[in-house]
C-alpha atoms as a PDB file:
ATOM      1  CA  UNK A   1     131.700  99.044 115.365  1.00  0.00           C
ATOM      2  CA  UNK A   2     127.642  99.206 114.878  1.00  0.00           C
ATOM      3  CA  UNK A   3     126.620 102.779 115.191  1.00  0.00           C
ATOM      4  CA  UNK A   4     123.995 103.510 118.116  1.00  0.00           C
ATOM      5  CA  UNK A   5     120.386 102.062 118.037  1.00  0.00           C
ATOM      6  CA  UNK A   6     117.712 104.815 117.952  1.00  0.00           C
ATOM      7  CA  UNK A   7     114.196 103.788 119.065  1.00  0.00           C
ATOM      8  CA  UNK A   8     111.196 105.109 119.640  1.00  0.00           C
ATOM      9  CA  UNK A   9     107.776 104.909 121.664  1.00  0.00           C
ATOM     10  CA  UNK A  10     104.622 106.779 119.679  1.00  0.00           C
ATOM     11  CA  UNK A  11     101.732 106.111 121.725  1.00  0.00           C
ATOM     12  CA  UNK A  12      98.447 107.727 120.660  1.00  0.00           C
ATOM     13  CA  UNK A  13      96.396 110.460 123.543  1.00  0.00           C
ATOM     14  CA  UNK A  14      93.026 108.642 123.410  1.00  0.00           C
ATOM     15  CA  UNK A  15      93.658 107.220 127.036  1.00  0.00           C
ATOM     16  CA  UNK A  16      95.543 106.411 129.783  1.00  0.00           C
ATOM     17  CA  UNK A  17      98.690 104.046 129.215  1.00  0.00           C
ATOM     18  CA  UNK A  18      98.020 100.512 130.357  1.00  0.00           C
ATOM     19  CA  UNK A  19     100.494  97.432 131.171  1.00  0.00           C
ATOM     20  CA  UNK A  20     100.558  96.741 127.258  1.00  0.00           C
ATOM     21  CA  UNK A  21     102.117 100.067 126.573  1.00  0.00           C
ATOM     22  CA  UNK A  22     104.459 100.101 129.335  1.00  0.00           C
ATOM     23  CA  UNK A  23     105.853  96.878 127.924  1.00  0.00           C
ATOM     24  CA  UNK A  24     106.270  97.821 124.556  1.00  0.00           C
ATOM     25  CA  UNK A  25     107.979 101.310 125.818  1.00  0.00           C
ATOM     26  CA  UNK A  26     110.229  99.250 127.976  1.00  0.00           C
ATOM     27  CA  UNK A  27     111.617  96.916 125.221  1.00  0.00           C
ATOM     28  CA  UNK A  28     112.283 100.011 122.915  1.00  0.00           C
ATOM     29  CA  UNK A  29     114.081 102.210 126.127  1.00  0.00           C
ATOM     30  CA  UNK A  30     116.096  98.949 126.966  1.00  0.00           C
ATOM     31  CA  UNK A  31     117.339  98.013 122.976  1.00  0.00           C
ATOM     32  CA  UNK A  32     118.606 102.020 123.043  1.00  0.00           C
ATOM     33  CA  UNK A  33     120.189 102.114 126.244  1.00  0.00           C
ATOM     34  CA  UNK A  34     121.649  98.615 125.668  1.00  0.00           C
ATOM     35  CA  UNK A  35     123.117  99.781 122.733  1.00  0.00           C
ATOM     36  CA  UNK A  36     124.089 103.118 123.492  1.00  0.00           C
ATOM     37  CA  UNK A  37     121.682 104.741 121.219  1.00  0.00           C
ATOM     38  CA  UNK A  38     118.414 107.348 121.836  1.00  0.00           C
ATOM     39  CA  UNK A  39     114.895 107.320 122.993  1.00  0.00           C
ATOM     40  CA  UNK A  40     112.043 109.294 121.605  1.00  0.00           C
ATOM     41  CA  UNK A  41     109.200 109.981 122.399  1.00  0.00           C
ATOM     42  CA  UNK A  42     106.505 110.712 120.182  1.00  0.00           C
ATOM     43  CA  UNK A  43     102.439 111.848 120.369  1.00  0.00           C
ATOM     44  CA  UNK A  44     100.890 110.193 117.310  1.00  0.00           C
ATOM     45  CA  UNK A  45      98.160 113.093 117.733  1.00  0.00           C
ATOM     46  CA  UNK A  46      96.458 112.948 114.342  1.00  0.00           C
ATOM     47  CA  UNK A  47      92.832 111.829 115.454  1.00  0.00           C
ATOM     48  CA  UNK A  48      91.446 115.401 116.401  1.00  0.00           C
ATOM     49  CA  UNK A  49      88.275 113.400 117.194  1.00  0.00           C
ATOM     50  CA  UNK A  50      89.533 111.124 120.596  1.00  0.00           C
ATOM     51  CA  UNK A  51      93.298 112.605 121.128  1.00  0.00           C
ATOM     52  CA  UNK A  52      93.298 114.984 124.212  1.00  0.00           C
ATOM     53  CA  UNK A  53      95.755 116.958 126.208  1.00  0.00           C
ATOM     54  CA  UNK A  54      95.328 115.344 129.351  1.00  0.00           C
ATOM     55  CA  UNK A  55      95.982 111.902 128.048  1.00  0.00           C
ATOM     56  CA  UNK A  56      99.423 113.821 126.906  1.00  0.00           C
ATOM     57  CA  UNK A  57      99.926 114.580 130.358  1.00  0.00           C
ATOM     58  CA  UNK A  58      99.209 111.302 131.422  1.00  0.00           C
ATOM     59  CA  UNK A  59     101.701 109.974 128.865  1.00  0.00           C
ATOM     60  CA  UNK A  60     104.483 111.645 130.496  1.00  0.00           C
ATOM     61  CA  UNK A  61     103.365 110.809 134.045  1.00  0.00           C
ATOM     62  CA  UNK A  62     103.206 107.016 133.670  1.00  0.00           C
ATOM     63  CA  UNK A  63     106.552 107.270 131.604  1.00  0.00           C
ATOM     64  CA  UNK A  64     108.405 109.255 134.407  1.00  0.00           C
ATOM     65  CA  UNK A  65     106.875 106.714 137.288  1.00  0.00           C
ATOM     66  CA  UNK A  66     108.400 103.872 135.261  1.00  0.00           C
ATOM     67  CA  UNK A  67     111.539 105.755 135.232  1.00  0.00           C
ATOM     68  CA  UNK A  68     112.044 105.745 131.106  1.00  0.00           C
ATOM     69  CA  UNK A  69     113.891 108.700 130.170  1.00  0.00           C
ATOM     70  CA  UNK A  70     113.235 109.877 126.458  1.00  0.00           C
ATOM     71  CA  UNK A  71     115.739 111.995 124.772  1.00  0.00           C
ATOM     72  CA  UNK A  72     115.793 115.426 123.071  1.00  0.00           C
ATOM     73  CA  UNK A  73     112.009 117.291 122.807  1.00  0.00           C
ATOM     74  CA  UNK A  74     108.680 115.213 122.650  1.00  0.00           C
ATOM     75  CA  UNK A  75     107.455 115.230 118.927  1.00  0.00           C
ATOM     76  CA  UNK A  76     104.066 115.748 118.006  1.00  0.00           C
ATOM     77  CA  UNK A  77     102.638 114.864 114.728  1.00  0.00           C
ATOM     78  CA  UNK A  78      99.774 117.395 114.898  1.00  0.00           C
ATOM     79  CA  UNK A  79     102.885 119.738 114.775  1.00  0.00           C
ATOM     80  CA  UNK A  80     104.481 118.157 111.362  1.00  0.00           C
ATOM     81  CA  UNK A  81     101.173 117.923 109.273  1.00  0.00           C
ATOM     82  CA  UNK A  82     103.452 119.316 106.293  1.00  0.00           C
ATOM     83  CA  UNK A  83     105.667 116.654 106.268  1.00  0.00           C
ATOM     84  CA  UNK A  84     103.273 114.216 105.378  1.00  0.00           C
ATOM     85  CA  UNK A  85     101.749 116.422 102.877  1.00  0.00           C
ATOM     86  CA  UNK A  86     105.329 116.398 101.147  1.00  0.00           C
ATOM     87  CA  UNK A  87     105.036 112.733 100.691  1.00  0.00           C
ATOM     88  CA  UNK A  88     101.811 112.108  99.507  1.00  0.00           C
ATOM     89  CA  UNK A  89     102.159 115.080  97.048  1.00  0.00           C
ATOM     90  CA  UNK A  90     105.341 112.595  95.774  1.00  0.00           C
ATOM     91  CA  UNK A  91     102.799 109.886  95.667  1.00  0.00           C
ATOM     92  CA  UNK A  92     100.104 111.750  93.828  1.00  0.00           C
ATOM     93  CA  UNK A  93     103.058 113.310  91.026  1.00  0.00           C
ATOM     94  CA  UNK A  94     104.057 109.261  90.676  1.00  0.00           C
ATOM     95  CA  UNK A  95     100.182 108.297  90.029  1.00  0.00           C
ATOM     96  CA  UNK A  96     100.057 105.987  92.622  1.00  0.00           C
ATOM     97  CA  UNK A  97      97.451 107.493  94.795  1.00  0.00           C
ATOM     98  CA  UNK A  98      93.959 108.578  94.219  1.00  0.00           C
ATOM     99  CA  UNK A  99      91.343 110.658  95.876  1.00  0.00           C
ATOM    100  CA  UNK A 100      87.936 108.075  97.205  1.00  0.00           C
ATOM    101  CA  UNK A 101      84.902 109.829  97.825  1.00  0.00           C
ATOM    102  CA  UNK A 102      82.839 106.877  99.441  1.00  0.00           C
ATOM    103  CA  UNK A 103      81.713 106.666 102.332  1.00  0.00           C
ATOM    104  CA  UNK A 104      81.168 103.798 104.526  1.00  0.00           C
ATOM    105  CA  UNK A 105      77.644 103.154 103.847  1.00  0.00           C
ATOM    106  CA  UNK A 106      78.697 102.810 100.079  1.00  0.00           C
ATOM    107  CA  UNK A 107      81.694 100.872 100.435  1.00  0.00           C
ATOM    108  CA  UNK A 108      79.994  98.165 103.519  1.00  0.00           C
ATOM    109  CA  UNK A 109      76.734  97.783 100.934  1.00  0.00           C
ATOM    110  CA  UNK A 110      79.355  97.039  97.774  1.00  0.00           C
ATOM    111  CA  UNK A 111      81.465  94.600 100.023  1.00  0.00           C
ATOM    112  CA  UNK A 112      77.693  93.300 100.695  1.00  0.00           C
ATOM    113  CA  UNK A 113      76.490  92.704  97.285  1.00  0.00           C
ATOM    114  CA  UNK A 114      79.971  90.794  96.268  1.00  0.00           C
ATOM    115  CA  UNK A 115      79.356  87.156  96.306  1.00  0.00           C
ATOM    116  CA  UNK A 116      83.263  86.669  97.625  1.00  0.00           C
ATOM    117  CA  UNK A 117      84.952  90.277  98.802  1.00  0.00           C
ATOM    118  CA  UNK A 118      88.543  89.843  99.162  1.00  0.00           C
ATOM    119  CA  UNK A 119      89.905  89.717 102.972  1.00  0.00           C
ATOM    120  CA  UNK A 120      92.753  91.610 104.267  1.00  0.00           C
ATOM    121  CA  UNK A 121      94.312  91.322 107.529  1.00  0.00           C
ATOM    122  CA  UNK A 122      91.782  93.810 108.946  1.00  0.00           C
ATOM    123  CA  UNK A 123      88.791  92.457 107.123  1.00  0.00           C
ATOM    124  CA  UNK A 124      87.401  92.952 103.565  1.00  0.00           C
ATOM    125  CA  UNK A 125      89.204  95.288 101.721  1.00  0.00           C
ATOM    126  CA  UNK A 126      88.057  98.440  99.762  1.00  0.00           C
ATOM    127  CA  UNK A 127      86.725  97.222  96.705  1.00  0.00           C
ATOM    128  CA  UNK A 128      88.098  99.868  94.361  1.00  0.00           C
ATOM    129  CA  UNK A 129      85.222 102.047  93.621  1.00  0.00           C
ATOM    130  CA  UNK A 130      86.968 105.532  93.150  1.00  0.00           C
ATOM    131  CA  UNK A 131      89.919 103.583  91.871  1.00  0.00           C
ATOM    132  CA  UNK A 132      88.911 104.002  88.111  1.00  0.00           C
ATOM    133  CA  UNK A 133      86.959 107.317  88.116  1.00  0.00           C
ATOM    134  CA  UNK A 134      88.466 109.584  84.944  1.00  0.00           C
ATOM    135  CA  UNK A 135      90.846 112.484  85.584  1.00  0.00           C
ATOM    136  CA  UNK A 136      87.504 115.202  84.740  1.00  0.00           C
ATOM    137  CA  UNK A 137      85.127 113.653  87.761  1.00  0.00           C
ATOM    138  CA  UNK A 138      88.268 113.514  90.282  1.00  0.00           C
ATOM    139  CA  UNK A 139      88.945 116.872  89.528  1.00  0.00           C
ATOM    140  CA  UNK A 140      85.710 117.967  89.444  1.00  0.00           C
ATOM    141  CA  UNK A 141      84.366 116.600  92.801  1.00  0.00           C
ATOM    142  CA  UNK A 142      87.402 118.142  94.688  1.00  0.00           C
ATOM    143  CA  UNK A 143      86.773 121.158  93.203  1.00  0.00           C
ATOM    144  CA  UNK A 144      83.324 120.948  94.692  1.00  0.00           C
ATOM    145  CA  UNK A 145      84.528 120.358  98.185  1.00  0.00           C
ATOM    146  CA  UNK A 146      83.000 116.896  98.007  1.00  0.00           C
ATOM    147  CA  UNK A 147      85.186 115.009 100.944  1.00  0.00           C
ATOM    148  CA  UNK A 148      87.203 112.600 100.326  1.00  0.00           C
ATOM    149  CA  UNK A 149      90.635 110.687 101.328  1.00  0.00           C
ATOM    150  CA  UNK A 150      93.212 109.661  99.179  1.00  0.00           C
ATOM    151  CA  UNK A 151      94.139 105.597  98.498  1.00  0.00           C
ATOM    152  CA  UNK A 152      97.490 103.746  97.570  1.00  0.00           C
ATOM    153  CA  UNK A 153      96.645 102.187  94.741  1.00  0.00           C
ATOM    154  CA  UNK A 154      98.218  99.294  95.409  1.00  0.00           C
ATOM    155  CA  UNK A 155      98.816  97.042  92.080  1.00  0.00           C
ATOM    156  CA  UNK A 156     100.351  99.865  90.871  1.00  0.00           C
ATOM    157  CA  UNK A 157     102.746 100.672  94.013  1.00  0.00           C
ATOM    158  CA  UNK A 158     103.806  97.027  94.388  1.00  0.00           C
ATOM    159  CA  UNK A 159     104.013  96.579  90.523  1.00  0.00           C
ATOM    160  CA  UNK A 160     106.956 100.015  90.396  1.00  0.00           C
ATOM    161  CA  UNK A 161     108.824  98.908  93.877  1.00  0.00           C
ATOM    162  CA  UNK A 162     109.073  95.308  92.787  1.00  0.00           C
ATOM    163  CA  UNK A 163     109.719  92.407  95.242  1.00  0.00           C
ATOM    164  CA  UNK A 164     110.032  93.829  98.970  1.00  0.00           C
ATOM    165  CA  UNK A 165     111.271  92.360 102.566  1.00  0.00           C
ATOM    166  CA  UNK A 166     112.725  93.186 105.895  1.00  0.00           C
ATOM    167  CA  UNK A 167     114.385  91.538 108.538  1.00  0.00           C
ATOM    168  CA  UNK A 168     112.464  91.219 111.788  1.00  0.00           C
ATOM    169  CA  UNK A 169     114.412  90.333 115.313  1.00  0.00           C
ATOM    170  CA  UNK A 170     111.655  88.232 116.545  1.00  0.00           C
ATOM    171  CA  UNK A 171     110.424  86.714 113.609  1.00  0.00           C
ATOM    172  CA  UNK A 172     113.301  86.708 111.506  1.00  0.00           C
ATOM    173  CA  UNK A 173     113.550  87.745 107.473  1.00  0.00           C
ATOM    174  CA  UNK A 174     110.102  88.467 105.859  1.00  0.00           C
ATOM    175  CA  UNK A 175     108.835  88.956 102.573  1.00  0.00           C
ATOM    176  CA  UNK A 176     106.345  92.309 102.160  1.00  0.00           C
ATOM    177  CA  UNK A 177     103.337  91.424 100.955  1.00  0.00           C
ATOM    178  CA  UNK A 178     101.722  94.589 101.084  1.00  0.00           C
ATOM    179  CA  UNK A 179      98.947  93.758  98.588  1.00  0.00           C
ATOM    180  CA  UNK A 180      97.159  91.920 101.114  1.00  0.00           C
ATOM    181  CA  UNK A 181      95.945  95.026 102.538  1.00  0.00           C
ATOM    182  CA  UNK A 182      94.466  96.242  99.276  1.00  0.00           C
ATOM    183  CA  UNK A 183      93.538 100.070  98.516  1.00  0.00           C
ATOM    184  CA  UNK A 184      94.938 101.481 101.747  1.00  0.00           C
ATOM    185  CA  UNK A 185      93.948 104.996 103.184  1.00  0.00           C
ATOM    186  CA  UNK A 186      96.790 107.500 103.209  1.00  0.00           C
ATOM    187  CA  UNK A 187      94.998 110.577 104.031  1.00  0.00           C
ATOM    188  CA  UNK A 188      92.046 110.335 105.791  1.00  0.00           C
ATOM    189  CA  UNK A 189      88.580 112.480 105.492  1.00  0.00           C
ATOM    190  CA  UNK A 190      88.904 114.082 108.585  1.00  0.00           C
ATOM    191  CA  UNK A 191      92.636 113.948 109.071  1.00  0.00           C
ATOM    192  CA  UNK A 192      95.234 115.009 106.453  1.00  0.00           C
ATOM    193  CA  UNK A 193      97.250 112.308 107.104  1.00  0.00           C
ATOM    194  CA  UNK A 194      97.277 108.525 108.242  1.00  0.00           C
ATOM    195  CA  UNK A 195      98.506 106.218 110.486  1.00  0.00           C
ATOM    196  CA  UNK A 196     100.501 104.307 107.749  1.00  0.00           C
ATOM    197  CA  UNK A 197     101.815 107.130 105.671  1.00  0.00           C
ATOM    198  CA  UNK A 198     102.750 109.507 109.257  1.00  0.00           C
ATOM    199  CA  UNK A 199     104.592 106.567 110.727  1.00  0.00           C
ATOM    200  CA  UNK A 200     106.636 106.022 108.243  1.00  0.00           C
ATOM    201  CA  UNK A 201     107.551 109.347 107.101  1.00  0.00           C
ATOM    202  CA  UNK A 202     108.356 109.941 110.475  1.00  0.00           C
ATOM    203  CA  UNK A 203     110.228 107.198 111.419  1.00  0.00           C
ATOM    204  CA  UNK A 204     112.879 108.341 108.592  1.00  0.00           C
ATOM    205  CA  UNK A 205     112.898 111.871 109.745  1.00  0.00           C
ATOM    206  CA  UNK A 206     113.647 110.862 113.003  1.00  0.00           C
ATOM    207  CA  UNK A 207     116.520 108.561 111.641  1.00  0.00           C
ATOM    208  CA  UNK A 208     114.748 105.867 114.017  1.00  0.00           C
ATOM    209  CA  UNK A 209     116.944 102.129 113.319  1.00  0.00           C
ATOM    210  CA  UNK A 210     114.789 100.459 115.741  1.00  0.00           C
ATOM    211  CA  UNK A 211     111.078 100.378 115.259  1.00  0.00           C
ATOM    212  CA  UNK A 212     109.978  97.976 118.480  1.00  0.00           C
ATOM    213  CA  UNK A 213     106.262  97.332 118.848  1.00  0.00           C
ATOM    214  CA  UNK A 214     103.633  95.235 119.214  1.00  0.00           C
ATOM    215  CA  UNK A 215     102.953  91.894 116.742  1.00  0.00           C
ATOM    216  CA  UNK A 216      99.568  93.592 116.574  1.00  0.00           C
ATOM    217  CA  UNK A 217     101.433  96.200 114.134  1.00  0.00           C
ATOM    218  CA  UNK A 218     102.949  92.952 112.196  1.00  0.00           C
ATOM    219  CA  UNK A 219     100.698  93.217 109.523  1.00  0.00           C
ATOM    220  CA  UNK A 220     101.272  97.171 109.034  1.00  0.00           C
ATOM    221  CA  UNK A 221     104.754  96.862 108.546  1.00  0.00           C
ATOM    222  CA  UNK A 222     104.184  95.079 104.829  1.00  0.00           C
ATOM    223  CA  UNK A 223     102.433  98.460 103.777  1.00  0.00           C
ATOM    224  CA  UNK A 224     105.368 100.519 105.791  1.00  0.00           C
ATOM    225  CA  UNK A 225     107.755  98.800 103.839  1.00  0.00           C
ATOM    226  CA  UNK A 226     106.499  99.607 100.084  1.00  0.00           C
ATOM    227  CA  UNK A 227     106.084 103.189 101.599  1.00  0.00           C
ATOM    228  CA  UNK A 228     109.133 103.378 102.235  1.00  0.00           C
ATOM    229  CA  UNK A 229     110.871 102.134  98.906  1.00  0.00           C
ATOM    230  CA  UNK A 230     108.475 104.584  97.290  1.00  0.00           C
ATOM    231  CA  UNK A 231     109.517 107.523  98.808  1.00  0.00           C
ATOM    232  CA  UNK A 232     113.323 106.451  99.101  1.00  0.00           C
ATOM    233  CA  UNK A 233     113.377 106.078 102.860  1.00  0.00           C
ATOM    234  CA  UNK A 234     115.669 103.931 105.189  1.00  0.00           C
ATOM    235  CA  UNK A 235     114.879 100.468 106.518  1.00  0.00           C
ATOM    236  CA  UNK A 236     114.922 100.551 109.646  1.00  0.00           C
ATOM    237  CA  UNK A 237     115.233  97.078 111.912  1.00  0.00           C
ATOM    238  CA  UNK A 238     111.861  95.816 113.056  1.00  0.00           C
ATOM    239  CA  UNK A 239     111.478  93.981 116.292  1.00  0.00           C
ATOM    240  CA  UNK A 240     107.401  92.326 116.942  1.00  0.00           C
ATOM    241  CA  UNK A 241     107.207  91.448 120.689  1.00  0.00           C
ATOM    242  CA  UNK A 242     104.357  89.404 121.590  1.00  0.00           C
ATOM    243  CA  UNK A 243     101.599  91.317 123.277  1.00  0.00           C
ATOM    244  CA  UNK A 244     100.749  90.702 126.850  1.00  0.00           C
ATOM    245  CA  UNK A 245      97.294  89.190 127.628  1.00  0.00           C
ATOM    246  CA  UNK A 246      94.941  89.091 131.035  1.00  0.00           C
ATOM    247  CA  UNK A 247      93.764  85.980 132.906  1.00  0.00           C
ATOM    248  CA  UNK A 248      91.226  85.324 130.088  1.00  0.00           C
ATOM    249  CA  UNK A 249      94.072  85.562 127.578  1.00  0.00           C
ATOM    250  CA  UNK A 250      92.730  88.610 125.921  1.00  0.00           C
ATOM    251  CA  UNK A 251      95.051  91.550 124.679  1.00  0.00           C
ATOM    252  CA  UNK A 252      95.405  94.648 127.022  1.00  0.00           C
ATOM    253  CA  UNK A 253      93.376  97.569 125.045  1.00  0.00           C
ATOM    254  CA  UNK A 254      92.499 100.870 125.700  1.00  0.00           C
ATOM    255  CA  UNK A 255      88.579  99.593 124.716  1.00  0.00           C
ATOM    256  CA  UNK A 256      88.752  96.977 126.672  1.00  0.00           C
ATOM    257  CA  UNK A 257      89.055  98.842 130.132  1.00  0.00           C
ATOM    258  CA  UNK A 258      92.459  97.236 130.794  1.00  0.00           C
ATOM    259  CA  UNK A 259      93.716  98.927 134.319  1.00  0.00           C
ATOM    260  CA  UNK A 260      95.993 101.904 133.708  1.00  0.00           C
ATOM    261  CA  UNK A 261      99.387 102.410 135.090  1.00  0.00           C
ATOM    262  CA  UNK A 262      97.514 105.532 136.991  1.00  0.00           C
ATOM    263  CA  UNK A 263      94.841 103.135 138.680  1.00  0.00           C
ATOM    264  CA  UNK A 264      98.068 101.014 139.653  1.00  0.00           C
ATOM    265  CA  UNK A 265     100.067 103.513 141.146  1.00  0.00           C
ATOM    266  CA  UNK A 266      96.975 105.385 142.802  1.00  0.00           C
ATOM    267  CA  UNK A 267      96.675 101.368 144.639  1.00  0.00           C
ATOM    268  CA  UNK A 268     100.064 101.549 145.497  1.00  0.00           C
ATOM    269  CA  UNK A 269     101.909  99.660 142.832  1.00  0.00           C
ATOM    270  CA  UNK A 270     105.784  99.294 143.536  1.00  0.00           C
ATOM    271  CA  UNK A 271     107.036 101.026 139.377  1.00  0.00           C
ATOM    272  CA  UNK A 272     110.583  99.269 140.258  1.00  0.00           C
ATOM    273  CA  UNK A 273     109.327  95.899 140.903  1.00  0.00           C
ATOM    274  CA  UNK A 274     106.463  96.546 137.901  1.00  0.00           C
ATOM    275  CA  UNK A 275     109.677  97.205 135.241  1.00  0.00           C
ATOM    276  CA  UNK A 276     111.521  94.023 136.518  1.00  0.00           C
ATOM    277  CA  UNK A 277     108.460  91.650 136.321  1.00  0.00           C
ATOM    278  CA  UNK A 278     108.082  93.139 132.309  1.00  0.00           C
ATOM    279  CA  UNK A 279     111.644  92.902 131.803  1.00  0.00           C
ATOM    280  CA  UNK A 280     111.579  89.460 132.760  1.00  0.00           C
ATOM    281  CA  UNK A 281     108.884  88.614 129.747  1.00  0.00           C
ATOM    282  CA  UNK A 282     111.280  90.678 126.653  1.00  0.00           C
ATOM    283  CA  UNK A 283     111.912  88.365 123.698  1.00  0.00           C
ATOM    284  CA  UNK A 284     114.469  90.822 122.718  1.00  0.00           C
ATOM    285  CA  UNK A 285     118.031  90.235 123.477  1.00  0.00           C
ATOM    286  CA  UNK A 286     118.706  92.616 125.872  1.00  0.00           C
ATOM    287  CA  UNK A 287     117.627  93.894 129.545  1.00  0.00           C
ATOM    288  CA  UNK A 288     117.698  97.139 131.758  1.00  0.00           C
ATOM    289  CA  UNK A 289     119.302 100.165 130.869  1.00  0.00           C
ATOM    290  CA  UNK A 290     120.395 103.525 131.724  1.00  0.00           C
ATOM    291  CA  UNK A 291     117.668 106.497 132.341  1.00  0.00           C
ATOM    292  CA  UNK A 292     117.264 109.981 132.259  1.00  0.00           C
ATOM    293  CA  UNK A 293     114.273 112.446 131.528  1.00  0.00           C
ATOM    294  CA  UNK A 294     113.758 115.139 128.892  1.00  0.00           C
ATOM    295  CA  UNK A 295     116.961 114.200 127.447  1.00  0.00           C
ATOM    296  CA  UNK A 296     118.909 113.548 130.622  1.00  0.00           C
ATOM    297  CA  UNK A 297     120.820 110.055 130.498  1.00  0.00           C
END
């Protein structure tokens, strides 16, 4: 017998959910209640810059009016900071990080001056400035207080974990091919963490088996992978669901001014009949669900 599914949502408080979000929470509540598993709910909170408290709030409001209950407490990752820490201090004792000092000035007029800069999925990729500086400067500049973040060195990473994959249940089995990305940014200048590294640490501590998001998060996934063989984390099963577009055929986004599930209710939207119409568009092999709030099911 397959032991319970355990999902998650982890939006980030820099706005008001929109239909996008409320899809992608949907197809995570379902797979868990389908399977008799757990939801969680977690605040990826790590921008101090554009997360606020309100747009917490707001999380739980639109959540509640769609009627998907999360299990156990909501998890914040402002709140596990040293967890993250943990790892990378791992990654810095196997030599596979290093600290970058450049800014974006520096690294966008070195990108400009290369006759071909490599591409990555999210444009040209760092062109590995810091990557050789000698033990003495590194040292030295930190000691200084000169910021900086701290990069995966990625030839070496890929090099130790050797060949990589996972299986995906929308797209199947897929090979990593983290390297692609280049020099990514584990801990940021003016966050001690990142996206990449946070997710994945906490996706293990969690003991999610069920990461379902967006295909927009696809191409993270090849660097979440080599984290996780690194640090000697679980696999969990990755499910991609296409993204929903407007009339234009243009992703929802935050940035784009996409209505939010708070300008449809405040118009009068039915939340039953809005779950059923997204329901109706899941890839995933399952629909509907049981619910329950603050770990009520």
């Amino acid at each position: 017998m397959n032991a319970p599914s355990i999902s998650r949502f982890a939006p980030s408080p820099t706005g008001r959910l929109h239909l996008g979000h409320a899809f992608s929470a949907l197809c995570a509540h379902d797979l868990a209640r389908a399977k008799g598993g757990r939801f969680l709910l977690r605040i990826e909170d790590i921008d101090p810059t554009r997360c606020r408290p309100e747009h917490v709030a707001g999380i739980l409001e639109d959540l509640r009016w769609l009627g998907l209950g999360w299990d156990g407490e909501v998890v914040f990752q402002s709140e596990r900071l040293p967890l993250y820490a943990a790892a990378l201090d791992r990654l810095k004792a196997m030599g596979l990080v290093y600290p970058c000092f450049c800014t974006r000035t520096r690294i966008a007029a070195e990108i400009a001056a290369s006759a071909a800069a490599p591409h990555g999925p999210d444009g040209p990729l760092y062109p590995g400035i810091c990557r050789d500086l000698g033990e003495d400067e590194r040292a030295a500049r930190i000691a200084a207080g000169e910021p900086h973040a701290w990069r995966l060195d990625i030839a070496r990473a890929d090099a130790l974990a050797g060949p990589l994959g996972w299986h995906d249940g929308v797209a199947g089995e897929v090979a990593a091919t983290p390297e692609v990305h280049g020099d990514v940014v584990l801990a940021r200048k003016d966050a001690p963490t990142s996206y990449h590294l946070a997710v994945t640490v906490d996706d293990a501590a969690q003991g999610v088996t069920d990461v379902v998001r967006g295909e927009d998060l696809f191409a993270a996934t090849h660097v979440h992978r080599l984290l996780q063989a690194l640090l000697g984390l679980p696999v969990p099963r990755y499910h991609h669901h296409p993204l929903l577009t407007d009339e234009k055929g243009e992703r929802l986004a935050k940035r784009a001014g996409s209505p939010t599930l708070a300008s449809m209710r405040a118009e009068g939207a039915d939340a039953a009949m809005l779950v059923k119409k997204l329901r109706a568009r899941s890839p995933l092999p399952f629909k509907g669900g049981g619910q329950g709030v603050g770990g009520e099911r």
